[in-house]
N, C-alpha and C. Protein backbone atom coordinates (compact mmCIF):
# COMPACT_ATOMS: atom_id res chain seq x y z
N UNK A 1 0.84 -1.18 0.00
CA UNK A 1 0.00 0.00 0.00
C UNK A 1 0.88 1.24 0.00
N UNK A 2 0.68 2.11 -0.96
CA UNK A 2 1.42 3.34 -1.01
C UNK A 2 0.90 4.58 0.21
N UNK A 3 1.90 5.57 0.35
CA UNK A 3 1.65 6.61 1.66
C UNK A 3 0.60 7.01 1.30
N UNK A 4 -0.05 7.76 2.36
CA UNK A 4 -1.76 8.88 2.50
C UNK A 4 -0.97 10.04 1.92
N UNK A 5 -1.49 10.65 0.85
CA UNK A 5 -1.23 11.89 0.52
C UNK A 5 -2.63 12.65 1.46
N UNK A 6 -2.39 13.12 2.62
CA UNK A 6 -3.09 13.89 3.33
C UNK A 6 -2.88 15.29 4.04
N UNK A 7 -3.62 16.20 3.18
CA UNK A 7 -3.66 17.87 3.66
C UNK A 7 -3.81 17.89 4.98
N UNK A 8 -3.36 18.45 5.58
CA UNK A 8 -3.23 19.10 7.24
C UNK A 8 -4.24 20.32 7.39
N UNK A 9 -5.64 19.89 7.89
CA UNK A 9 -6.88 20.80 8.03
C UNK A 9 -6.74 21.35 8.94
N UNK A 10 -6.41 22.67 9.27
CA UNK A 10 -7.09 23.09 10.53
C UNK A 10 -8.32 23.08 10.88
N UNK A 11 -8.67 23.36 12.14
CA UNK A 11 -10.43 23.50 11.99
C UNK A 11 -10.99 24.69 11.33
N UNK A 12 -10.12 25.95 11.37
CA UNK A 12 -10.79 26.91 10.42
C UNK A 12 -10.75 26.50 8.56
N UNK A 13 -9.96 25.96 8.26
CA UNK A 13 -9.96 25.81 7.24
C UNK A 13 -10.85 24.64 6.73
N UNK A 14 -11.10 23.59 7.81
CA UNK A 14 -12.07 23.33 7.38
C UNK A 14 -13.17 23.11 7.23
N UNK A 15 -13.42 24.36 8.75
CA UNK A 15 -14.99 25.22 8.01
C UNK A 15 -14.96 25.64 6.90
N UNK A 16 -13.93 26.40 6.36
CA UNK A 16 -14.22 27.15 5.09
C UNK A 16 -14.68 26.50 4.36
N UNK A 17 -14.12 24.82 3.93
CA UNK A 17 -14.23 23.92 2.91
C UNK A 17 -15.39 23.88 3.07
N UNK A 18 -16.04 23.36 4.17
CA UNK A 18 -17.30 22.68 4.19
C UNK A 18 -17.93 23.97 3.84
N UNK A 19 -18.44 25.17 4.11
CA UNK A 19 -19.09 26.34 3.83
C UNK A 19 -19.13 26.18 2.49
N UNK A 20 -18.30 26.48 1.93
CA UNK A 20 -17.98 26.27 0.44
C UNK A 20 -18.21 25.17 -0.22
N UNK A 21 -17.97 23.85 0.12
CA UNK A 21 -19.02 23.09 -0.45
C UNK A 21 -20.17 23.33 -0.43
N UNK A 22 -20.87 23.37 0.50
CA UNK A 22 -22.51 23.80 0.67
C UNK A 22 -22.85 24.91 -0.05
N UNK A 23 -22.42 26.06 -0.04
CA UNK A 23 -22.80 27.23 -0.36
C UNK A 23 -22.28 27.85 -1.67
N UNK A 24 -21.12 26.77 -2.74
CA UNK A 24 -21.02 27.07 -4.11
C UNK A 24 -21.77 27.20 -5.21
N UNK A 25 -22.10 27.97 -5.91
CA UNK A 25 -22.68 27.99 -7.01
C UNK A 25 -22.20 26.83 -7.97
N UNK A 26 -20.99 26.27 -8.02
CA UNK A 26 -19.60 26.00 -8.87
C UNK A 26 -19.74 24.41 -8.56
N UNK A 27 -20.67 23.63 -9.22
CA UNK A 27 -20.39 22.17 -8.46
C UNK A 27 -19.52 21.58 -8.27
N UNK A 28 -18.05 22.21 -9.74
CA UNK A 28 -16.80 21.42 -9.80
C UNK A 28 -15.96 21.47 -8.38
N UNK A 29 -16.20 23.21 -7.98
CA UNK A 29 -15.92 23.63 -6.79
C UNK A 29 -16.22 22.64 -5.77
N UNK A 30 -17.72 22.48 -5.57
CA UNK A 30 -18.04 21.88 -4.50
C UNK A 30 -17.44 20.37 -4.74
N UNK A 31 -17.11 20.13 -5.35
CA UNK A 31 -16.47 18.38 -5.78
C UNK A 31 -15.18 18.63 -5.21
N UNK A 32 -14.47 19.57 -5.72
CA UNK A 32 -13.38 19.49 -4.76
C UNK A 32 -12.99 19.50 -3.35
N UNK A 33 -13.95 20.89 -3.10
CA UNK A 33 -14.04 20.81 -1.23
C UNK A 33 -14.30 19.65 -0.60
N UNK A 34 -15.11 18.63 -1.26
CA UNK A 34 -15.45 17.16 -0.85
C UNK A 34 -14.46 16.47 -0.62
N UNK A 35 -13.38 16.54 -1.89
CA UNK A 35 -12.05 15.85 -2.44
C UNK A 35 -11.38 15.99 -1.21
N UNK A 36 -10.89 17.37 -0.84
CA UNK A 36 -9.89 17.88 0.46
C UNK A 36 -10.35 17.03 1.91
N UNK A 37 -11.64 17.69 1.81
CA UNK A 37 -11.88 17.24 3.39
C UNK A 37 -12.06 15.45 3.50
N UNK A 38 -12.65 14.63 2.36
CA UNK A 38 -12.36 13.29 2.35
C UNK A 38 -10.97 12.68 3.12
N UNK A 39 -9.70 13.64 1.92
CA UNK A 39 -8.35 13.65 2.20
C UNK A 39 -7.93 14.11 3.47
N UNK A 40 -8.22 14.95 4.07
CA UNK A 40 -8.12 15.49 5.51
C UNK A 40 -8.35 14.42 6.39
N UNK A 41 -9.77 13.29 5.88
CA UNK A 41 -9.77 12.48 7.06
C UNK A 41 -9.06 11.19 7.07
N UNK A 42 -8.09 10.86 6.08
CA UNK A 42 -7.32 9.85 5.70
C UNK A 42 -7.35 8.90 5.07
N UNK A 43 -8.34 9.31 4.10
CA UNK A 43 -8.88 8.26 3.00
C UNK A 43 -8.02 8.15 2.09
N UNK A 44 -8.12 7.31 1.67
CA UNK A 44 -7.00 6.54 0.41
C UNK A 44 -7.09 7.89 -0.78
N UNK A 45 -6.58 8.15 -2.08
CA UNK A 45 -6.70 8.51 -3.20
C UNK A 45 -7.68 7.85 -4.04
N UNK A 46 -7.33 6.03 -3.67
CA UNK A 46 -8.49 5.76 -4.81
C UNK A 46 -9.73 5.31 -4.00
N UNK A 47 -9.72 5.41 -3.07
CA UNK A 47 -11.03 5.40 -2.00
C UNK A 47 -11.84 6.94 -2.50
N UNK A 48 -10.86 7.99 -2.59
CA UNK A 48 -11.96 9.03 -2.24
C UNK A 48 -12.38 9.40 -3.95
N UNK A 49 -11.66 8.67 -5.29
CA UNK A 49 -11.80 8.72 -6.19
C UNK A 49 -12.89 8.60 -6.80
N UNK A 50 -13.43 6.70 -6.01
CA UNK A 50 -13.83 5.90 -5.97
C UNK A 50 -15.75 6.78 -5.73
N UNK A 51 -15.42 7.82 -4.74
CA UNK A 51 -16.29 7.99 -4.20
C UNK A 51 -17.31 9.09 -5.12
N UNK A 52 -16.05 9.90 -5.50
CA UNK A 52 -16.40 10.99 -6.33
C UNK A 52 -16.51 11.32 -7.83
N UNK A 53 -16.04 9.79 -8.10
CA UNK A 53 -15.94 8.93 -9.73
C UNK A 53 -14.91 10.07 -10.42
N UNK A 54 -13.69 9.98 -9.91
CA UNK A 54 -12.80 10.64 -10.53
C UNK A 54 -11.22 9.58 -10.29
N UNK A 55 -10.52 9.49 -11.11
CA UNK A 55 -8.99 9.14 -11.17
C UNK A 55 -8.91 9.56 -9.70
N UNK A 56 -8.05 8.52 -9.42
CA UNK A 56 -6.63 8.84 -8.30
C UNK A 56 -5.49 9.53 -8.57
N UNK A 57 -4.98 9.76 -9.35
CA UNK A 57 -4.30 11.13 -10.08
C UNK A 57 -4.92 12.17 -10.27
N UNK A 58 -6.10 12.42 -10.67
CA UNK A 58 -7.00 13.62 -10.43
C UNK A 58 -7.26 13.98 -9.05
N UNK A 59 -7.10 13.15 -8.20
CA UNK A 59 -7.35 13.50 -7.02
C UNK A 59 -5.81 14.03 -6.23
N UNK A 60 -4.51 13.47 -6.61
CA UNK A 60 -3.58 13.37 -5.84
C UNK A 60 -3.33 15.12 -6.90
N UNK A 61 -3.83 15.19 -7.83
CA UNK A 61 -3.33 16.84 -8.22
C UNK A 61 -4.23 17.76 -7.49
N UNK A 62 -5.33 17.24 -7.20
CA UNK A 62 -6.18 18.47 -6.79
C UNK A 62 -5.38 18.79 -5.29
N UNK A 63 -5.41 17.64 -4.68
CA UNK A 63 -4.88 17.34 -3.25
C UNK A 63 -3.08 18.38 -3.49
N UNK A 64 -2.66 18.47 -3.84
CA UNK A 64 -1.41 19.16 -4.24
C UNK A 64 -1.36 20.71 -4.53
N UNK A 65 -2.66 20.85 -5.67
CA UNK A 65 -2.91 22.11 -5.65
C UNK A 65 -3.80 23.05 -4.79
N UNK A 66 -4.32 22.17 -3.97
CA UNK A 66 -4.46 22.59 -2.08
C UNK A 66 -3.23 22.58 -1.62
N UNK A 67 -2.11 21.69 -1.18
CA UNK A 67 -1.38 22.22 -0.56
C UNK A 67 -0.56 23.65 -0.91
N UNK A 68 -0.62 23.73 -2.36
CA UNK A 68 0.24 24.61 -2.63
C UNK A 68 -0.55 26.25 -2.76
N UNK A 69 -1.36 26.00 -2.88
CA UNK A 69 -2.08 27.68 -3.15
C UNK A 69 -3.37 27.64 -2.05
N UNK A 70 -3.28 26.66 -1.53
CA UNK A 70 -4.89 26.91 -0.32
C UNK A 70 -6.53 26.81 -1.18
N UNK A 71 -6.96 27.20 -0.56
CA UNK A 71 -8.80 27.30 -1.20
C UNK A 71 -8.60 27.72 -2.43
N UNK A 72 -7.69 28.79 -3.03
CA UNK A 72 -7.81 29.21 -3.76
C UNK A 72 -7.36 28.48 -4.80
N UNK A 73 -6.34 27.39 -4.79
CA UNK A 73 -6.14 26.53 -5.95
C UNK A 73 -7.07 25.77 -6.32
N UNK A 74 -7.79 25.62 -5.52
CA UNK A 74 -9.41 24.59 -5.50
C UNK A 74 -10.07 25.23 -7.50
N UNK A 75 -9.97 26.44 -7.51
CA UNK A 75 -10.79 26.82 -8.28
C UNK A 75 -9.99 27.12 -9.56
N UNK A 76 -10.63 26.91 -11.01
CA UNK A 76 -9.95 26.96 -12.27
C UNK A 76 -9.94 28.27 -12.33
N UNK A 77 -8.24 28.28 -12.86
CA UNK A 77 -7.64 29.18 -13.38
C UNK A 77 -8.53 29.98 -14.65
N UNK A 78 -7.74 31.36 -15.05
CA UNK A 78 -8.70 31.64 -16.01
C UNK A 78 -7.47 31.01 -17.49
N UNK A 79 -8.30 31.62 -18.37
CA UNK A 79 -7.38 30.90 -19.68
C UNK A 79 -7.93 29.80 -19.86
N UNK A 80 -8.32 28.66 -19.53
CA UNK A 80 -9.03 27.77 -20.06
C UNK A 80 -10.66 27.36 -20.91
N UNK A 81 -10.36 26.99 -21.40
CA UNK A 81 -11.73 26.39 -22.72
C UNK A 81 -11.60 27.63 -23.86
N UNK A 82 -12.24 27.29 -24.88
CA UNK A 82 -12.27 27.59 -25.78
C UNK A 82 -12.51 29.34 -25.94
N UNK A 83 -11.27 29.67 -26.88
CA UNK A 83 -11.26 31.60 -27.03
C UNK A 83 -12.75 31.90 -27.56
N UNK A 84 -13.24 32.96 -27.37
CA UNK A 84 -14.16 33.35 -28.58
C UNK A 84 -13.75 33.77 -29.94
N UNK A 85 -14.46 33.92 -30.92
CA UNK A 85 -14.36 34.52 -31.89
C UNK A 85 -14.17 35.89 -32.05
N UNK A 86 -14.96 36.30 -31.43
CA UNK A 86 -15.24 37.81 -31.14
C UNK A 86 -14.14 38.68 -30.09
N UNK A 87 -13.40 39.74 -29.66
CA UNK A 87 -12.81 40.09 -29.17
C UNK A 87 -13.37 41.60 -28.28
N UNK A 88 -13.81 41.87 -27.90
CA UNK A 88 -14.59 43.75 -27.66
C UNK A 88 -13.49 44.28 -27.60
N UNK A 89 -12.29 44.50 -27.15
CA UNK A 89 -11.51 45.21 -27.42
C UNK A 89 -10.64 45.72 -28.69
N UNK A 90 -10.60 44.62 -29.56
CA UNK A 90 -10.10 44.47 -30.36
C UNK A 90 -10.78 44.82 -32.11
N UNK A 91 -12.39 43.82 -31.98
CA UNK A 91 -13.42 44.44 -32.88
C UNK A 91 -13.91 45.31 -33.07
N UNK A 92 -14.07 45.91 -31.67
CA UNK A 92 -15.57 46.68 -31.62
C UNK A 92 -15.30 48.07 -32.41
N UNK A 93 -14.55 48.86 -32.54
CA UNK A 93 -14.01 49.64 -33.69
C UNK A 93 -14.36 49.36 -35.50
N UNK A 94 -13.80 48.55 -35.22
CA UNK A 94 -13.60 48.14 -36.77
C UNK A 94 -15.04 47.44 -37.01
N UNK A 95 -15.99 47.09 -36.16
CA UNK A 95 -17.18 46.67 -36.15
C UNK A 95 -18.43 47.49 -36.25
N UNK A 96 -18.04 48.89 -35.47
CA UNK A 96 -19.23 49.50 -35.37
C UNK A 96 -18.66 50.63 -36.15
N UNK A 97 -17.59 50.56 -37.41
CA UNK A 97 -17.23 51.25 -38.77
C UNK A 97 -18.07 50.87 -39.77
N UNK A 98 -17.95 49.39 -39.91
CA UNK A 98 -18.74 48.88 -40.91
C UNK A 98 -19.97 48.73 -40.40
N UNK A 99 -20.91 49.17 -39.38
CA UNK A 99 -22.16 49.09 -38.90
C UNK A 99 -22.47 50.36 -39.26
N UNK A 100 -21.93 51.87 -39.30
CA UNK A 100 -21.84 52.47 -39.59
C UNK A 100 -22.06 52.56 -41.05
N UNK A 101 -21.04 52.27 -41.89
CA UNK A 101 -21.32 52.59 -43.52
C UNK A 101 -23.05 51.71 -44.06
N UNK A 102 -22.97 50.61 -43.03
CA UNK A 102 -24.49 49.53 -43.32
C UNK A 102 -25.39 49.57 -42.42
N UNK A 103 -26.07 50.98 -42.06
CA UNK A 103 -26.89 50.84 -41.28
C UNK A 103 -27.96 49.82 -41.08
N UNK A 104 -28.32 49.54 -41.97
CA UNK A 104 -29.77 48.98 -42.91
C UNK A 104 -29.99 47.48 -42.93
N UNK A 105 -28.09 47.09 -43.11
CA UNK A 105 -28.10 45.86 -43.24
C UNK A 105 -27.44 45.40 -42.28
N UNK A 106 -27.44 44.25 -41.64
CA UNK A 106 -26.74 43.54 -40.67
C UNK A 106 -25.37 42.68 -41.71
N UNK A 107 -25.90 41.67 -42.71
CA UNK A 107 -25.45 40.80 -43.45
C UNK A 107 -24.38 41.49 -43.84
N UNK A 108 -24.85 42.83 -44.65
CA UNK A 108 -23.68 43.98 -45.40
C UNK A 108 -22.15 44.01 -44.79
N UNK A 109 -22.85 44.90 -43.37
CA UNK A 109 -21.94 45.17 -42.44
C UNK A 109 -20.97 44.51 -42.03
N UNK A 110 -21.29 42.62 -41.99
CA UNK A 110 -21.15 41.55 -41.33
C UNK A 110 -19.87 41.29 -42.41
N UNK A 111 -20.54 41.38 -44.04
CA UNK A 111 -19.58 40.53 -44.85
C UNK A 111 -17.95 41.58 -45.49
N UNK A 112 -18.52 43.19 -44.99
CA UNK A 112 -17.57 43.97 -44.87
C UNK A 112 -16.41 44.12 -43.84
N UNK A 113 -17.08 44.12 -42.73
CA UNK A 113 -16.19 43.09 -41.72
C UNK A 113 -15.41 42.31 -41.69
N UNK A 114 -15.87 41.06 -42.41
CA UNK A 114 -15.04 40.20 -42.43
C UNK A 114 -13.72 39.97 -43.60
N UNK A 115 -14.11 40.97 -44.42
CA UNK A 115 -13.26 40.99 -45.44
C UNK A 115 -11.87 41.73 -44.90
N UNK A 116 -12.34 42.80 -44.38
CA UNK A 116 -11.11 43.50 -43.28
C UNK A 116 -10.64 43.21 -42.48
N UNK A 117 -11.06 42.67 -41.99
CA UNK A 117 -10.73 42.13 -40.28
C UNK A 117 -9.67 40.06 -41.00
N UNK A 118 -10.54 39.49 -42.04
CA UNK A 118 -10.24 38.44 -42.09
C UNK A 118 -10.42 37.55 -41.15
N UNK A 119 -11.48 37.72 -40.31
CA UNK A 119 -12.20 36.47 -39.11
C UNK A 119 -13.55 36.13 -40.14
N UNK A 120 -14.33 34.82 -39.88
CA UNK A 120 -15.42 34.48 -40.60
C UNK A 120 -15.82 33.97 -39.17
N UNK A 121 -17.20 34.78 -38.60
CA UNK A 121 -17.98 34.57 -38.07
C UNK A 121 -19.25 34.26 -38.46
N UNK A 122 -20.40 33.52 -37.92
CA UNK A 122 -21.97 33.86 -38.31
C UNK A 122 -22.37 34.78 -38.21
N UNK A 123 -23.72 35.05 -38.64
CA UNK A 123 -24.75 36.15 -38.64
C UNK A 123 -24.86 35.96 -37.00
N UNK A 124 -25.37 35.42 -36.63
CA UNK A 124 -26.08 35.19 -34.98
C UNK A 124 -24.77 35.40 -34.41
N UNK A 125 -23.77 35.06 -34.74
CA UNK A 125 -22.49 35.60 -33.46
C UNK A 125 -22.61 37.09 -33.70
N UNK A 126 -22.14 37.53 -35.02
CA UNK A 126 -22.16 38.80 -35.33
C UNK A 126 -23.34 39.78 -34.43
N UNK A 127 -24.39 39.13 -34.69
CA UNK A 127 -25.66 39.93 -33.78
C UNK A 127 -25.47 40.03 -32.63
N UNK A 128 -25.00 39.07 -31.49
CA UNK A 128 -25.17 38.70 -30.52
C UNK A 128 -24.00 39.42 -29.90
N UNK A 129 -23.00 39.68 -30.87
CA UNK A 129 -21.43 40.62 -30.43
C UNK A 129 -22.02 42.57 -30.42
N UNK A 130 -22.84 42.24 -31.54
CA UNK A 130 -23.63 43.87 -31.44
C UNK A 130 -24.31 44.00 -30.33
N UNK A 131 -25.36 42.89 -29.90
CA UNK A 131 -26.29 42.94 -28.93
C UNK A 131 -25.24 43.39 -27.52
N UNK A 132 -24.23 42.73 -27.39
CA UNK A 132 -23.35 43.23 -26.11
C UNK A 132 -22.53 44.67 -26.44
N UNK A 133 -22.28 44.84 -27.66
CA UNK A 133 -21.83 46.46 -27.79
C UNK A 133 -22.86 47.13 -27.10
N UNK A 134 -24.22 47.01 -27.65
CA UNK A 134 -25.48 47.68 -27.13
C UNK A 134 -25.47 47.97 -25.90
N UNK A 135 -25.60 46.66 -24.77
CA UNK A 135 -25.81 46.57 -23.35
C UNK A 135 -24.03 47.25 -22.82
N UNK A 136 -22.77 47.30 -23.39
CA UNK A 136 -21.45 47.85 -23.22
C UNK A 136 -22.12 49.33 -23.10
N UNK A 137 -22.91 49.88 -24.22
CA UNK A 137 -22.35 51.26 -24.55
C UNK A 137 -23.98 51.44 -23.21
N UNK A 138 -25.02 51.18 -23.22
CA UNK A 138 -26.08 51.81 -22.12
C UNK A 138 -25.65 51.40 -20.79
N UNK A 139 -25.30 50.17 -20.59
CA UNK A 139 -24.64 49.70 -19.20
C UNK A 139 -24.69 50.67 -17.95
């Protein structure tokens, strides 16, 4: 049998966990707080894996990135999943130019756009990137 990879809970900390399980919006969140405090009470890796239908390597990283950053490693970084298409900092200029010369038309505007810019988006992204200029600029 290999060693307990087991976090050292205080009791404040692991109120916090438990609070935070209960009270996350974030279920992945709350899966982890489960993960820790399982681990806190000396359960195996693939016991508490077992429990939470995740790898024992998924567990011995989460368990790690608790020790090393606290509660706060619990939670995903930003930068992950998929970029958008769309950019607001970057478009919204060159977007609401050619919205500008095409008042009238959405499609117009859309296929002038893209000829400049060289991104190929849809109609419905295109709209839906205006619709948030909209709610940006009244906000």
């Amino acid at each position: 049998m290999g060693r307990v990879n087991t976090p050292h809970l205080s009791t404040v900390s692991r109120e916090e966990l438990e609070i935070l399980q209960i009270k996350s919006a974030n279920a992945s969140l709350r899966k982890r707080c489960q993960l820790i405090l399982l681990k806190g009470d000396g359960r195996s890796s693939k016991d508490v894996g077992s429990i939470l239908r995740m790898s024992h390597v998924s567990v011995n990283s989460w368990v790690k990135r608790y020790k090393e950053e606290g509660i706060l490693g619990l939670s995903i970084k930003p930068g992950r999943g998929k970029k958008g298409l769309l950019n607001l900092e970057e478009d919204k200029d060159s977007i609401l130019e050619s919205i500008k010369k095409h008042r009238q038309k959405v499609s117009s505007a859309k296929a002038e756009w893209e000829l400049v810019s060289g991104k190929k988006v849809s109609e419905k992204t295109f709209k839906r990137f205006l619709k948030s200029l909209v709610e940006d600029i009244n906000g």
